[in-house]
C-alpha atoms as a PDB file:
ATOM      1  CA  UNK A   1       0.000   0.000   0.000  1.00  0.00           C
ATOM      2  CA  UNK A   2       2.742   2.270   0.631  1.00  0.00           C
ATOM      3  CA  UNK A   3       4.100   1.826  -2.454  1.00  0.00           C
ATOM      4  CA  UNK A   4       1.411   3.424  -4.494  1.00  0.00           C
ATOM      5  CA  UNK A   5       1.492   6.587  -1.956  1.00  0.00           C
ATOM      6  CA  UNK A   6       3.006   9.265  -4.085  1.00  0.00           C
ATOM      7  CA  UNK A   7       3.202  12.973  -4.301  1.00  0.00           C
ATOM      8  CA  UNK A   8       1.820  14.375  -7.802  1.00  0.00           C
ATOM      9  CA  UNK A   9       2.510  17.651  -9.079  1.00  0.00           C
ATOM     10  CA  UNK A  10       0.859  19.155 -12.563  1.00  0.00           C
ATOM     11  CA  UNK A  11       3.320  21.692 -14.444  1.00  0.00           C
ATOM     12  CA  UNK A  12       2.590  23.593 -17.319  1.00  0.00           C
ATOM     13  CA  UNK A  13       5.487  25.813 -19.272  1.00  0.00           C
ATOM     14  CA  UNK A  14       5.742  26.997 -23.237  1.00  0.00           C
ATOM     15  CA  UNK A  15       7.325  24.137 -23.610  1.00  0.00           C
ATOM     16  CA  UNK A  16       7.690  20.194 -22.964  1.00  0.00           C
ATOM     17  CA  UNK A  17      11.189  21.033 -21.977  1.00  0.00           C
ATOM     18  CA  UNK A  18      10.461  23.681 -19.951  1.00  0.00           C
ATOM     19  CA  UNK A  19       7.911  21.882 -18.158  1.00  0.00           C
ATOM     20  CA  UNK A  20      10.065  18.805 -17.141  1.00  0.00           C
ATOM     21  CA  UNK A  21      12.855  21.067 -16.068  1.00  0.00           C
ATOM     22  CA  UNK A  22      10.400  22.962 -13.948  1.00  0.00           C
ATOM     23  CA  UNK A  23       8.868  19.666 -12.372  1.00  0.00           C
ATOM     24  CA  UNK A  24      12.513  18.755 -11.632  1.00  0.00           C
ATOM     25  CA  UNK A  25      12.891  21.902  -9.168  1.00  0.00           C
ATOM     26  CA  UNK A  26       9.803  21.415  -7.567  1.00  0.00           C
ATOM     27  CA  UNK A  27      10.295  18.069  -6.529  1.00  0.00           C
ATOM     28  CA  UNK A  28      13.890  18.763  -6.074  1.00  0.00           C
ATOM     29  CA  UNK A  29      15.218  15.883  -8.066  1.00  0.00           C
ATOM     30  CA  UNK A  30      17.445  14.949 -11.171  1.00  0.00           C
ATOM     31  CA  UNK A  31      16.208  13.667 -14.361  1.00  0.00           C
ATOM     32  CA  UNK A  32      16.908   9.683 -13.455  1.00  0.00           C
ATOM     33  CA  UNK A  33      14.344  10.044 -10.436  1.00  0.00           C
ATOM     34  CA  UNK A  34      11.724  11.431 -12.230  1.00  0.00           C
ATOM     35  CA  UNK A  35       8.196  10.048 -13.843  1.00  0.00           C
ATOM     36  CA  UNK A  36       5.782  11.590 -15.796  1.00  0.00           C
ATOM     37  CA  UNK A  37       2.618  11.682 -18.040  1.00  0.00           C
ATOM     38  CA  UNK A  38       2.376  14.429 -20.577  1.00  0.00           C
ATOM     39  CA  UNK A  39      -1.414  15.398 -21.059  1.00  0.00           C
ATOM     40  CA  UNK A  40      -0.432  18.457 -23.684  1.00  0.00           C
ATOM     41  CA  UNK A  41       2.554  18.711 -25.561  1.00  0.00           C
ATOM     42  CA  UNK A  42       1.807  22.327 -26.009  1.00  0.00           C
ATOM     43  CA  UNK A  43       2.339  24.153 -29.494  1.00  0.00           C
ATOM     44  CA  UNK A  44       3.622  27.702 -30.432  1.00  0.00           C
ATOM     45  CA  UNK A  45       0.681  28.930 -32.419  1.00  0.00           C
ATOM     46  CA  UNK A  46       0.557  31.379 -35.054  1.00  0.00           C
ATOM     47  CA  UNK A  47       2.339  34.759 -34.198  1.00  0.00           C
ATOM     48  CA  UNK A  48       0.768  33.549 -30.478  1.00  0.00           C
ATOM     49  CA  UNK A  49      -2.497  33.317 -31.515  1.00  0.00           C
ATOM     50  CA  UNK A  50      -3.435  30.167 -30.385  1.00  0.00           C
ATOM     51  CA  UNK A  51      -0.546  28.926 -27.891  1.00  0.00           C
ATOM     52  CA  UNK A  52      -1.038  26.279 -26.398  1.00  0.00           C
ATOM     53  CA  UNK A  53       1.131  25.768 -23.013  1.00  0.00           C
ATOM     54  CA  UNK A  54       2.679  22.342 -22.387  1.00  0.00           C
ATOM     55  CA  UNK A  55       1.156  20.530 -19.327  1.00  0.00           C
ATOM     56  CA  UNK A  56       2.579  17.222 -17.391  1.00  0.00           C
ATOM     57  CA  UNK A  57       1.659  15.183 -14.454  1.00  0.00           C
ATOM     58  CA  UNK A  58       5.215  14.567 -12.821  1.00  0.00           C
ATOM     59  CA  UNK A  59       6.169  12.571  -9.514  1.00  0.00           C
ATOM     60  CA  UNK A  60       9.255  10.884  -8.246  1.00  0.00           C
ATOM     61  CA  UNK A  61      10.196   7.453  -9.091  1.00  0.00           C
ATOM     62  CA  UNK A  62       9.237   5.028  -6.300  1.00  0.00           C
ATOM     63  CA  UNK A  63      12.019   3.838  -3.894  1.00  0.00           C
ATOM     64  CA  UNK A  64      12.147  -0.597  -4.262  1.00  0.00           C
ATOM     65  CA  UNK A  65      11.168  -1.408  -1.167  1.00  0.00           C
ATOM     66  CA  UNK A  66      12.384  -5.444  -1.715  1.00  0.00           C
ATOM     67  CA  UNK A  67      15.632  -6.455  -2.060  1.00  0.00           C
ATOM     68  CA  UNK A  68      16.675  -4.314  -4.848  1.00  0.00           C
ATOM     69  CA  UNK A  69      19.359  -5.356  -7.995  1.00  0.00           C
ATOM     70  CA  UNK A  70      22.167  -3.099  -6.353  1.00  0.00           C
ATOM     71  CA  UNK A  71      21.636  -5.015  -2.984  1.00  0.00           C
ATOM     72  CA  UNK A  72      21.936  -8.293  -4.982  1.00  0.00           C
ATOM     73  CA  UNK A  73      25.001  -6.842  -6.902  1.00  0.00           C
ATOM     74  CA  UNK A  74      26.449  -5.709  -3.206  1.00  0.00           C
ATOM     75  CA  UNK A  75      26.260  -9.725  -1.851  1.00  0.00           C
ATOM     76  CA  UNK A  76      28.201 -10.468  -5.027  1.00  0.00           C
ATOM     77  CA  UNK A  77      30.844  -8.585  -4.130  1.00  0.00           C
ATOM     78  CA  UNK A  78      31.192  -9.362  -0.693  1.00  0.00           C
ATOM     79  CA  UNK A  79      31.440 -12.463  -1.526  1.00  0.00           C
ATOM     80  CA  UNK A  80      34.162 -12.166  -3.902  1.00  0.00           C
ATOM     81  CA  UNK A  81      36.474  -9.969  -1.818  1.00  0.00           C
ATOM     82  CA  UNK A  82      39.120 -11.256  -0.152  1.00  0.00           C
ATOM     83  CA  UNK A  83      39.500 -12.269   3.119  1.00  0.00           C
ATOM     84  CA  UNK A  84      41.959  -9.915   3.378  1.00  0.00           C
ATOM     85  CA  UNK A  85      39.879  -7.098   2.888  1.00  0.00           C
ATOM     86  CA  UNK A  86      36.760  -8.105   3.973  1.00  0.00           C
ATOM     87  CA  UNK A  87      34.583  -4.674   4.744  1.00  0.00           C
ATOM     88  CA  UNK A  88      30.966  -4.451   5.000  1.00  0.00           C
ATOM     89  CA  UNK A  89      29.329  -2.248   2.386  1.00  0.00           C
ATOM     90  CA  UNK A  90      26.370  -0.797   3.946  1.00  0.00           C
ATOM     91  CA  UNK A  91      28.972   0.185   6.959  1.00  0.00           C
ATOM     92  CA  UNK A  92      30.794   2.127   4.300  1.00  0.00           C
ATOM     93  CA  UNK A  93      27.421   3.885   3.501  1.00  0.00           C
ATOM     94  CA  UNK A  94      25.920   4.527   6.603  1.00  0.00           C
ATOM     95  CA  UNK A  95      29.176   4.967   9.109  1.00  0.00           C
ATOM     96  CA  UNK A  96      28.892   3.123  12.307  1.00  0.00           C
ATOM     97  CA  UNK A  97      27.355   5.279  15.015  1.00  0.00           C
ATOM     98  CA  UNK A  98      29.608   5.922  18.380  1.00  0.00           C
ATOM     99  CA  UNK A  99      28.376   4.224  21.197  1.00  0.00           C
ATOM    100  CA  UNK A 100      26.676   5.940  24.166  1.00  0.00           C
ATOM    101  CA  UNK A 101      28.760   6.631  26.995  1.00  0.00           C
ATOM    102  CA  UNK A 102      27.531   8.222  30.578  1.00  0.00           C
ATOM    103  CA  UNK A 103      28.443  11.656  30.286  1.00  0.00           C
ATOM    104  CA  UNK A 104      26.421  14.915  31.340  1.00  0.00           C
ATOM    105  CA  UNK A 105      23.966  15.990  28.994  1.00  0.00           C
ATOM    106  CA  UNK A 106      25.135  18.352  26.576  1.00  0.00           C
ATOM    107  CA  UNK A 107      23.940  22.028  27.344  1.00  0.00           C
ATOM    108  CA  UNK A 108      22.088  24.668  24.847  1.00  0.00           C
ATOM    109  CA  UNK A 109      21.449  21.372  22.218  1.00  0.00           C
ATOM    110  CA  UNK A 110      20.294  24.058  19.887  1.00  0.00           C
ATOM    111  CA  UNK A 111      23.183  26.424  19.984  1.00  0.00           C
ATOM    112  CA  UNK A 112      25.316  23.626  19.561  1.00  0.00           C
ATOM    113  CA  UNK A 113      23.175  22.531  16.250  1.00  0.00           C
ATOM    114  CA  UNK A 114      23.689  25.979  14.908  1.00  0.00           C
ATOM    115  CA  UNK A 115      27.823  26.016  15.330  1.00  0.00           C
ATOM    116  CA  UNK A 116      28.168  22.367  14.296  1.00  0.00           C
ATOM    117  CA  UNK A 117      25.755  23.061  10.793  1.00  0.00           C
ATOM    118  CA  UNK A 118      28.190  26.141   9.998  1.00  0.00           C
ATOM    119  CA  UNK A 119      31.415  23.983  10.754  1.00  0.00           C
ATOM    120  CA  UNK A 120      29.918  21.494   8.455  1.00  0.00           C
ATOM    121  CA  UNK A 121      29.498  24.428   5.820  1.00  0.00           C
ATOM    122  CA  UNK A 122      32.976  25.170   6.014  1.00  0.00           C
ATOM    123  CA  UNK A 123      34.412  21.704   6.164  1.00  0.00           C
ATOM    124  CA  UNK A 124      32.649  20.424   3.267  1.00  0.00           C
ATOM    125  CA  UNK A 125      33.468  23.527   0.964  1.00  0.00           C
ATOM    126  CA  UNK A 126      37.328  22.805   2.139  1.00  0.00           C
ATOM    127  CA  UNK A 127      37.681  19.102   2.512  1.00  0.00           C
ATOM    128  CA  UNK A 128      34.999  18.524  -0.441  1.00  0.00           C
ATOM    129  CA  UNK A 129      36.418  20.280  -2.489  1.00  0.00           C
ATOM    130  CA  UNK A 130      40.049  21.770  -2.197  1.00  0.00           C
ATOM    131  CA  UNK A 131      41.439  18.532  -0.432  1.00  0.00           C
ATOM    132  CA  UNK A 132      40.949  16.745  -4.002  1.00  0.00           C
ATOM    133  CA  UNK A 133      43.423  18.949  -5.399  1.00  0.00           C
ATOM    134  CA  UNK A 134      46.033  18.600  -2.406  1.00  0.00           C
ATOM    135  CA  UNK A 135      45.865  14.835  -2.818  1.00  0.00           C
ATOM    136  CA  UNK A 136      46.350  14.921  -6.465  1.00  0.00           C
ATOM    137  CA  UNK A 137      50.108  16.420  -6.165  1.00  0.00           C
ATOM    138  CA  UNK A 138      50.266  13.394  -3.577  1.00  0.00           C
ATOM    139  CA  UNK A 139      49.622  10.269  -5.401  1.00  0.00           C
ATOM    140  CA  UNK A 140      52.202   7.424  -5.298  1.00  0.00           C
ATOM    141  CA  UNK A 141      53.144   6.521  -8.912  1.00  0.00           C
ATOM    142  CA  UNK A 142      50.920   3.756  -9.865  1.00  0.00           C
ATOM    143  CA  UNK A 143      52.913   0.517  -9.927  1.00  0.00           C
ATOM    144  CA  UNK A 144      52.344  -2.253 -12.807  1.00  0.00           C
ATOM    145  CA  UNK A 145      51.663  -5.060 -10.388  1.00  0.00           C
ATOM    146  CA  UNK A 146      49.136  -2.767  -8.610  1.00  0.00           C
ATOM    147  CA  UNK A 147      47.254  -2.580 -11.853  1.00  0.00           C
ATOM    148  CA  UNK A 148      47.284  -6.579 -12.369  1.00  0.00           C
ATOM    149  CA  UNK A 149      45.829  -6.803  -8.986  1.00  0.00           C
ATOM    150  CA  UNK A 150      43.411  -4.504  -9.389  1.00  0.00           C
ATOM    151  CA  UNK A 151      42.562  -5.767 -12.379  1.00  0.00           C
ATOM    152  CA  UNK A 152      42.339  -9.470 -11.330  1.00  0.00           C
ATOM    153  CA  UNK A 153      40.113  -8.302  -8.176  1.00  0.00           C
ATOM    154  CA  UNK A 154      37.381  -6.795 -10.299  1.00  0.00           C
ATOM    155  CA  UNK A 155      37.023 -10.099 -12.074  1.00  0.00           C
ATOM    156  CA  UNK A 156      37.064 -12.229  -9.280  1.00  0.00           C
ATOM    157  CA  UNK A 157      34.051  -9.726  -8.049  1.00  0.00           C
ATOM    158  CA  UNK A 158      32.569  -9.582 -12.145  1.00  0.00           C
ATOM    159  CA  UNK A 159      32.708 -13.939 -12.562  1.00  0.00           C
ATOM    160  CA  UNK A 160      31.218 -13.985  -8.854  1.00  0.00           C
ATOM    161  CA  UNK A 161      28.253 -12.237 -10.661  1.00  0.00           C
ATOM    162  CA  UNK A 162      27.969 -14.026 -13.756  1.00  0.00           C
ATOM    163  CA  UNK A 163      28.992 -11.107 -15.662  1.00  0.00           C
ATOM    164  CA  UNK A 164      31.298 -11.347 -18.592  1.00  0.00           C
ATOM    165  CA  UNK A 165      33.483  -7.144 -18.853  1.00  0.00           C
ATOM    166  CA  UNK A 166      36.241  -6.031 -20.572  1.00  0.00           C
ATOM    167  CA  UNK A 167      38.176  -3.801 -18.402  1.00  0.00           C
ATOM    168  CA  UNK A 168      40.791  -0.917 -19.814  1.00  0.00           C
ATOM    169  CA  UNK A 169      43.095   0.577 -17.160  1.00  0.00           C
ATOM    170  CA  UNK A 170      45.449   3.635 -17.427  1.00  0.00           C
ATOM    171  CA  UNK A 171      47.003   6.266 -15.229  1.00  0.00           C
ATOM    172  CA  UNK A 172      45.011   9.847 -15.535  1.00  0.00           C
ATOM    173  CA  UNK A 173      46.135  13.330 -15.823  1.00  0.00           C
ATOM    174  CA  UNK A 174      45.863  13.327 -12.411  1.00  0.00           C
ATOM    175  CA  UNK A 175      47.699  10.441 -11.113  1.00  0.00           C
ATOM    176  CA  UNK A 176      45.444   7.892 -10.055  1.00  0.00           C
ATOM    177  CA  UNK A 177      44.008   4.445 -11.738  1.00  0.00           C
ATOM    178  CA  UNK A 178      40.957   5.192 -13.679  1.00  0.00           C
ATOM    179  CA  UNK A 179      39.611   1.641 -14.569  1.00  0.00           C
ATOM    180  CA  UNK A 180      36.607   1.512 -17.311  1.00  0.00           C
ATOM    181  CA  UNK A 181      34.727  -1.532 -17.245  1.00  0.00           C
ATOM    182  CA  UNK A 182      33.057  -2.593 -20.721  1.00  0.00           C
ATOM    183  CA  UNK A 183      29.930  -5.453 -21.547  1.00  0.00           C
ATOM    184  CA  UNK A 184      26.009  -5.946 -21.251  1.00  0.00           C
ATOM    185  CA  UNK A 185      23.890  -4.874 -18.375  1.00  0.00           C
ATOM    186  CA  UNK A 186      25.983  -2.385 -16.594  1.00  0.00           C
ATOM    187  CA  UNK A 187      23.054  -0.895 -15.002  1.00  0.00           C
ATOM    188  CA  UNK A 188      23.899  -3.351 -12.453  1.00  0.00           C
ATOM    189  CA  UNK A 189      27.372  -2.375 -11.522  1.00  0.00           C
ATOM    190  CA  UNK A 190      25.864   1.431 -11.866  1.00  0.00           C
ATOM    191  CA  UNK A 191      22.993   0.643  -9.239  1.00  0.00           C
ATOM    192  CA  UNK A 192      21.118   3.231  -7.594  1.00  0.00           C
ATOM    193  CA  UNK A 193      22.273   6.473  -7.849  1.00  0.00           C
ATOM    194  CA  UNK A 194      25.537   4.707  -8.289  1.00  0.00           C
ATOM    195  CA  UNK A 195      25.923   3.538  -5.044  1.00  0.00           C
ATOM    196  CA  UNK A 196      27.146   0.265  -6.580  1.00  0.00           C
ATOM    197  CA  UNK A 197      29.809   1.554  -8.037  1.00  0.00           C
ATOM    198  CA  UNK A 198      31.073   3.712  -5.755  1.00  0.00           C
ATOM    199  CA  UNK A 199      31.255   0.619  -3.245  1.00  0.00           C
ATOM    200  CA  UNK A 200      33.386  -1.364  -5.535  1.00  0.00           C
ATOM    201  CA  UNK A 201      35.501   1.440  -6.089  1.00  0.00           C
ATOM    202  CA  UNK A 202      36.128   2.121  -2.592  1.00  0.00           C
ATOM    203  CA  UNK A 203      37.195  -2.031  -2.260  1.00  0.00           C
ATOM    204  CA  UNK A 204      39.561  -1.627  -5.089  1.00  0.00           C
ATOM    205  CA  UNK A 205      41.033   1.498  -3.571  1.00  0.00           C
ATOM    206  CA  UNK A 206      41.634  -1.064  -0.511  1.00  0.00           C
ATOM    207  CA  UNK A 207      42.847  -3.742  -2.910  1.00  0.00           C
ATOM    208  CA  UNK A 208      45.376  -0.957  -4.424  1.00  0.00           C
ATOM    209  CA  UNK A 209      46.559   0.557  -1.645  1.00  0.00           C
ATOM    210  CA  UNK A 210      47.752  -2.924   0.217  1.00  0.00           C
ATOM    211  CA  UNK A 211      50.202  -3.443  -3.059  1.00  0.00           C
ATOM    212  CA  UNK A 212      52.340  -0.282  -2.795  1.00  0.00           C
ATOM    213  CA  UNK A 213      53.750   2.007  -0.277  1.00  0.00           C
ATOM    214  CA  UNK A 214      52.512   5.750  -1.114  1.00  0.00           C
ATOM    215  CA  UNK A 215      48.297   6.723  -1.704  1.00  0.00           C
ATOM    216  CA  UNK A 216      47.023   5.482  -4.862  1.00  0.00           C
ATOM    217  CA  UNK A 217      43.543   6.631  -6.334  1.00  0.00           C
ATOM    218  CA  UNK A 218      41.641   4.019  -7.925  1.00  0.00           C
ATOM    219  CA  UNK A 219      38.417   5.265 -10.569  1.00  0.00           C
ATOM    220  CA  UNK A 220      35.929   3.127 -11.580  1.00  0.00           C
ATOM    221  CA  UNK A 221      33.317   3.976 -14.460  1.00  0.00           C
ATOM    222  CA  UNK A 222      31.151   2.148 -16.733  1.00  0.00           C
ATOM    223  CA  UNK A 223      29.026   3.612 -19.859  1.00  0.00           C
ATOM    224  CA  UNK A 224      30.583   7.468 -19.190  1.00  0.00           C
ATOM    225  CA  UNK A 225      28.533   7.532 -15.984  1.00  0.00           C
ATOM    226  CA  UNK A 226      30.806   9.754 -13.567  1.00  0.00           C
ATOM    227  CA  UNK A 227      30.355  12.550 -16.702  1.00  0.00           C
ATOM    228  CA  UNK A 228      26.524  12.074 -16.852  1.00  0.00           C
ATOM    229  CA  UNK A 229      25.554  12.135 -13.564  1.00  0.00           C
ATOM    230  CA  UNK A 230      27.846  15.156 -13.112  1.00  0.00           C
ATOM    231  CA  UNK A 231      26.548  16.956 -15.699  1.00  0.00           C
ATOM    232  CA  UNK A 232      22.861  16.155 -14.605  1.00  0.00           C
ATOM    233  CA  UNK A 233      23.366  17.389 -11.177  1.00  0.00           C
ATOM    234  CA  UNK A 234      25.184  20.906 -12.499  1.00  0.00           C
ATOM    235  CA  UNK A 235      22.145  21.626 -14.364  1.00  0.00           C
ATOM    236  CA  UNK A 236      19.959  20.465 -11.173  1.00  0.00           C
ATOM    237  CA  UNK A 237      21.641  22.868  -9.168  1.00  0.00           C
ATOM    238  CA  UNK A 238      21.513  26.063 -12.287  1.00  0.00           C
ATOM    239  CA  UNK A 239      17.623  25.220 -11.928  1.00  0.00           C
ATOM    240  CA  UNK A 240      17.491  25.272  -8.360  1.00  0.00           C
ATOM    241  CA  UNK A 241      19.054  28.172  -7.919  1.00  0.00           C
ATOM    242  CA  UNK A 242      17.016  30.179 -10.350  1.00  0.00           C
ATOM    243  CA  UNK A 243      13.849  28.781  -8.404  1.00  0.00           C
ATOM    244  CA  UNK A 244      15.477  29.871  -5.264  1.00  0.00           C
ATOM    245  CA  UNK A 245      16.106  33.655  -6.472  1.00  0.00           C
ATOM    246  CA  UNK A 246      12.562  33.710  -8.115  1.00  0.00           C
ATOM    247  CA  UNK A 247      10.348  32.359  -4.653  1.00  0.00           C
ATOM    248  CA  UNK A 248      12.957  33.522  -1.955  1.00  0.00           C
ATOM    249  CA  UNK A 249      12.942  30.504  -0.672  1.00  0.00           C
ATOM    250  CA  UNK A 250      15.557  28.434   0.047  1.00  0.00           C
ATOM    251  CA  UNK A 251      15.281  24.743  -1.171  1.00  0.00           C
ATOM    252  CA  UNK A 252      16.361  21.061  -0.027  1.00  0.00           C
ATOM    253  CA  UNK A 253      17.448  18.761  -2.360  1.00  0.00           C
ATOM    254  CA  UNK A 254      17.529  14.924  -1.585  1.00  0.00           C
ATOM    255  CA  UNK A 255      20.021  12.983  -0.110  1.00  0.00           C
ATOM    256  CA  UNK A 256      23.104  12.274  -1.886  1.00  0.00           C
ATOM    257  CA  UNK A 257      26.646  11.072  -1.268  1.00  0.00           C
ATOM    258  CA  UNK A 258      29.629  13.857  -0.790  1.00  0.00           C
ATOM    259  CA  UNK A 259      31.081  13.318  -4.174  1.00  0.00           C
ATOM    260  CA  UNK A 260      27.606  14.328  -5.477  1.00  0.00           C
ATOM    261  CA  UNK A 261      27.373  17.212  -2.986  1.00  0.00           C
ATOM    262  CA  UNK A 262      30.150  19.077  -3.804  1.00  0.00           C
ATOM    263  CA  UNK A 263      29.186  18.731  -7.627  1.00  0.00           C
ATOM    264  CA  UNK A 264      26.457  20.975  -6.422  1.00  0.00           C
ATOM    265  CA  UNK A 265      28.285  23.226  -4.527  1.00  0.00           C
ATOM    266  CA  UNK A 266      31.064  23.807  -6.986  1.00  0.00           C
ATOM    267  CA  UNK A 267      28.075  24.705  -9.304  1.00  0.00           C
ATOM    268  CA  UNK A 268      26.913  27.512  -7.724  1.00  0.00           C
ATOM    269  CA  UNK A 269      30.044  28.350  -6.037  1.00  0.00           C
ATOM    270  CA  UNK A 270      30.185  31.587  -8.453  1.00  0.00           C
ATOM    271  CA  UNK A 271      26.808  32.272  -7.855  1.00  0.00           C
ATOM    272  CA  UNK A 272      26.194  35.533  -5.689  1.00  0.00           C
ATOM    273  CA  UNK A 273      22.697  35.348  -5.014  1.00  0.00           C
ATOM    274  CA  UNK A 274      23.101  31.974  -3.694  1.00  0.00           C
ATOM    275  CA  UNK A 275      24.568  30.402  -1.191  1.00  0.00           C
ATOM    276  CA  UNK A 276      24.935  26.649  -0.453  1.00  0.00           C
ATOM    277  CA  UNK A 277      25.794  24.494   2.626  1.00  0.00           C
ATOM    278  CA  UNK A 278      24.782  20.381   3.608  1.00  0.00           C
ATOM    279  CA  UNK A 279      22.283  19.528   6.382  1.00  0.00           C
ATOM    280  CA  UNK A 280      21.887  16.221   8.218  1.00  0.00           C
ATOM    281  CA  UNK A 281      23.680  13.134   9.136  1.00  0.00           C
ATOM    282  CA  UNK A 282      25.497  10.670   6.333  1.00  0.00           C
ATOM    283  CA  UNK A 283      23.724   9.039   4.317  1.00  0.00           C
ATOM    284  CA  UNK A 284      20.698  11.336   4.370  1.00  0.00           C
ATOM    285  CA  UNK A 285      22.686  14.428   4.007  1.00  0.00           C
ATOM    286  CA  UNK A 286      21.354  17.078   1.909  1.00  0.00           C
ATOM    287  CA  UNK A 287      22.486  20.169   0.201  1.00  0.00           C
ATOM    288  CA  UNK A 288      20.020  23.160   0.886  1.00  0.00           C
ATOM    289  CA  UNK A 289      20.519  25.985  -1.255  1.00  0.00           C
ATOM    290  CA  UNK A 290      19.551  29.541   0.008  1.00  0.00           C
ATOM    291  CA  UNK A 291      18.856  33.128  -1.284  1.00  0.00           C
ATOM    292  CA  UNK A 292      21.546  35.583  -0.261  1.00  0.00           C
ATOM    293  CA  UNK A 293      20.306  38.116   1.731  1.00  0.00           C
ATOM    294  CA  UNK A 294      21.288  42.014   0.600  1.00  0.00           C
END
């Protein structure tokens, strides 16, 4: 039953376009969450006489509540990794929570809120953004048996899930390992919001960085998805932001990872009417974007 509870929102612009992009600010998500019905494609007219606006019924794609293919794809690869290594993906995702000791309640809870949400700000416009570039001029040179081992990981990981990849490795502009894996069905490596991906990166970063002495940077992608989904997300955040100057208001967006959150707030970084910062606790942490105030 809860499954078919969903919030519907009707949009009507000049154009189709116009009318999905709009649908995407209001319900604050990018293009790969969103479903809709178009009830009038809308038409131009003659010198206006006659326009016709373009109308949809929009709403957000429905989160699987069963075991979903990226969950499947995550047992896969546990199961593959070696015992070496062994790490537990949904820790990765959702860190492990401190445990309670008996100490005197904290004083002023909101106050503290407040200080700890603009230390956050700070701290993820530094360490999301500018610590990328420190670590670059860091990186240990990538060795060739580090690649093989890499390289003979992922496969382990790809037979342990039936699926049959080519895999192309070379060292970036940058430095690291960027890795591009090749073959059918790579929606499944992808998963959702590419939270599939980004876990089997992280255990071949682990795999990598037991061969050599010195940090090495391992990047996996699959069917140009890293460009995509950053491109997506800059023009999510352009939209936003024009929504936020037009109503004042500031607006949420959903959860994402902090690779995906700084995407956002390097793309309005160099907007002045806007200002950006994250809200919450991993892995439901948002970016809320806000109207300057002059």
């Amino acid at each position: 039953m809860e499954g078919r509870r969903r919030e519907e929102i009707t949009v009507s612009a000049k154009t189709l376009d116009d009318a999905i992009t709009e649908a995407l600010v209001q319900l604050g998500v990018t293009s790969d969450r969103l479903e809709y019905d178009v009830i009038e494609k809308g038409s131009a007219g003659f010198l206006g006489i006659g326009m016709k606006q373009a109308v949809i019924r929009a709403w957000r794609k429905e989160e699987p509540q069963e075991e979903t293919v990226d969950e499947i794809a995550e047992e896969f690869i546990k199961e593959a990794v070696p015992s070496d290594i062994t790490l537990d993906i949904k820790e990765e995702k959702e860190p492990r929570k401190p445990k309670k000791e008996n100490r005197e309640p904290k004083k002023a809870p909101q106050k503290q809120v407040r200080k700890e949400t603009k230390k956050e700000y700070r701290k993820e416009n530094k360490s999301e953004e500018k610590p990328e570039i420190k670590r670059e001029t860091e990186l240990a040179r990538v060795e060739d048996a580090t690649v093989a081992e890499c390289e003979n990981f992922l496969r382990s990981v790809l037979h342990a899930m039936h699926m049959e990849v080519e895999l192309h490795s070379e060292v970036d502009e940058e430095g690291a390992l960027a890795i591009e894996m090749k073959g059918d069905n790579m929606g499944i490596l992808i998963g959702k919001r590419g939270q599939t991906l980004d876990s089997l990166q992280y255990l071949t970063n682990r795999v990598a960085n037991k061969m050599q002495a010195g940090y090495v940077r391992v990047k996996l992608d699959t069917e140009d998805y890293r460009r995509r989904r950053k491109e997506t997300l800059e023009n999510l955040a352009k939209n936003i932001a024009h929504k936020v100057k037009r109503t004042r208001k500031p607006i949420t967006l959903e959860p994402m990872n902090p690779y995906e959150r700084r995407i956002i707030h390097s793309a309005l970084q160099g907007d002045k009417n806007v200002t950006t910062h994250s809200e919450g606790e991993e892995p439901y942490r948002r970016v809320v974007v806000t109207l300057v105030r002059k």
